[in-house]
C-alpha atoms as a PDB file:
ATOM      1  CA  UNK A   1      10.939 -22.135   7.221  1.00  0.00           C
ATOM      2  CA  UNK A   2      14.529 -21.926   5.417  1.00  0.00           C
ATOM      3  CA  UNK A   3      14.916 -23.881   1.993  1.00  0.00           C
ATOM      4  CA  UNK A   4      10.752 -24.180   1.484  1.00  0.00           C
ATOM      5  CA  UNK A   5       8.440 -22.796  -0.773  1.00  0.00           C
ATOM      6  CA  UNK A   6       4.149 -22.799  -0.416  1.00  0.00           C
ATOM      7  CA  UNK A   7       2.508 -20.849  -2.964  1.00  0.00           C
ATOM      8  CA  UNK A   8      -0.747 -19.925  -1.531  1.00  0.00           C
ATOM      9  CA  UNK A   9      -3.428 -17.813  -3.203  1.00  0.00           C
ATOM     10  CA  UNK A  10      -5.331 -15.552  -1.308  1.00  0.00           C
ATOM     11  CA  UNK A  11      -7.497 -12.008  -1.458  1.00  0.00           C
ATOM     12  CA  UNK A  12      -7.258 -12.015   2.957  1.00  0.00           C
ATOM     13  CA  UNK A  13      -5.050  -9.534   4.452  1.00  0.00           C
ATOM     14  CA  UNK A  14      -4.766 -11.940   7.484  1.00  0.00           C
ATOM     15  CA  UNK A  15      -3.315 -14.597   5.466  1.00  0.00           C
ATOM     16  CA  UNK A  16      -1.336 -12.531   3.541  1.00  0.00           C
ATOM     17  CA  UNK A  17       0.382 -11.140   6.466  1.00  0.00           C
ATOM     18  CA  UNK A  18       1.314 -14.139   7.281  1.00  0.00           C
ATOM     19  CA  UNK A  19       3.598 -14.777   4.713  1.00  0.00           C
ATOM     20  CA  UNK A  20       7.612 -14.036   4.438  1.00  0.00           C
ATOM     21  CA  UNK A  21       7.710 -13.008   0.899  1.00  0.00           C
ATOM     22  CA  UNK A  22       4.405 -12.158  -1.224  1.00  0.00           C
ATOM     23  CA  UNK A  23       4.419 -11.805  -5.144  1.00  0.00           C
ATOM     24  CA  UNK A  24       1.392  -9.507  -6.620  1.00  0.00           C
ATOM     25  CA  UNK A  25       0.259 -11.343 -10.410  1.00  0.00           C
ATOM     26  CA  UNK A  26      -1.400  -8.903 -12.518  1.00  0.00           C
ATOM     27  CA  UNK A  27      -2.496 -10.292 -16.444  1.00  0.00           C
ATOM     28  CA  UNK A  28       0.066 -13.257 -15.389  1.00  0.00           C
ATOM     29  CA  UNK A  29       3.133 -11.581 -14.929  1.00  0.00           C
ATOM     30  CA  UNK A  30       4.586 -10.173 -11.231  1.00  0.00           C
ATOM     31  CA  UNK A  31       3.756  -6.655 -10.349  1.00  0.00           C
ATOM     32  CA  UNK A  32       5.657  -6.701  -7.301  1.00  0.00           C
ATOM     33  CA  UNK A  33       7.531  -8.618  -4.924  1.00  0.00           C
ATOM     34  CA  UNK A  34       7.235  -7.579  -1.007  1.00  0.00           C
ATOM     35  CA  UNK A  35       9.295  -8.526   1.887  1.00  0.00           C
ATOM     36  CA  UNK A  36       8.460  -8.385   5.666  1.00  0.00           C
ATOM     37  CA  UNK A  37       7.437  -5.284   6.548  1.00  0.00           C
ATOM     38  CA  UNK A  38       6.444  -4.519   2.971  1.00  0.00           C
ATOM     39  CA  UNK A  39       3.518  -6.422   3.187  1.00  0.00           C
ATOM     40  CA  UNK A  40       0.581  -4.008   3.912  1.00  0.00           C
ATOM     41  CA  UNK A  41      -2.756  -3.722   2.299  1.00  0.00           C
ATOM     42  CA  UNK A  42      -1.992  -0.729   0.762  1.00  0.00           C
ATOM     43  CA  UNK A  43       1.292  -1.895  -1.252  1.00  0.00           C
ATOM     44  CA  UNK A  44      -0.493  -4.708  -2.033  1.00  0.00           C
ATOM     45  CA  UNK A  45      -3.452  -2.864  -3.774  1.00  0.00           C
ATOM     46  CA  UNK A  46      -1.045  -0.422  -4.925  1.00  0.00           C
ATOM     47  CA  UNK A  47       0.654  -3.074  -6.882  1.00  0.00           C
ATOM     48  CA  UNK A  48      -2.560  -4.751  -7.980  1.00  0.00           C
ATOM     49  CA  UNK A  49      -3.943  -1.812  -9.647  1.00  0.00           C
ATOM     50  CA  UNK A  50      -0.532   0.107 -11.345  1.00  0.00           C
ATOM     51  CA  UNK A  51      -0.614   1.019 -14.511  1.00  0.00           C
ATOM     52  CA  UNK A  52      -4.236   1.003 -14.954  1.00  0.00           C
ATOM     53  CA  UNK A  53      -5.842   3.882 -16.250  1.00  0.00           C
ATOM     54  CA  UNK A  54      -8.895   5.486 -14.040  1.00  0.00           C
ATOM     55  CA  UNK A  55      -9.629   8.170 -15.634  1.00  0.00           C
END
């Protein structure tokens, strides 16, 4: 839908894919913003976990 906005929090892939537009939080600030065909499971862990330190 044009001119709309539904935030929606979710940790399923099949909702997720849903979506137009998806923001990744991390510690309460956006770790990345991905559009359409963006949105795969593996940008969106990539994005949850960047920065953090695994060794």
């Amino acid at each position: 839908s044009h001119g709309r906005t539904f935030i929606w929090y979710s940790t399923e892939m099949d909702e997720i894919r849903l979506c137009d537009r998806v923001y990744v939080f991390r510690d309460g600030a956006i770790q990345a913003e991905l559009v359409g065909d963006d949105i795969t499971e593996q940008n969106v862990l990539a994005a949850s976990f960047a920065g953090e330190d695994h060794a």
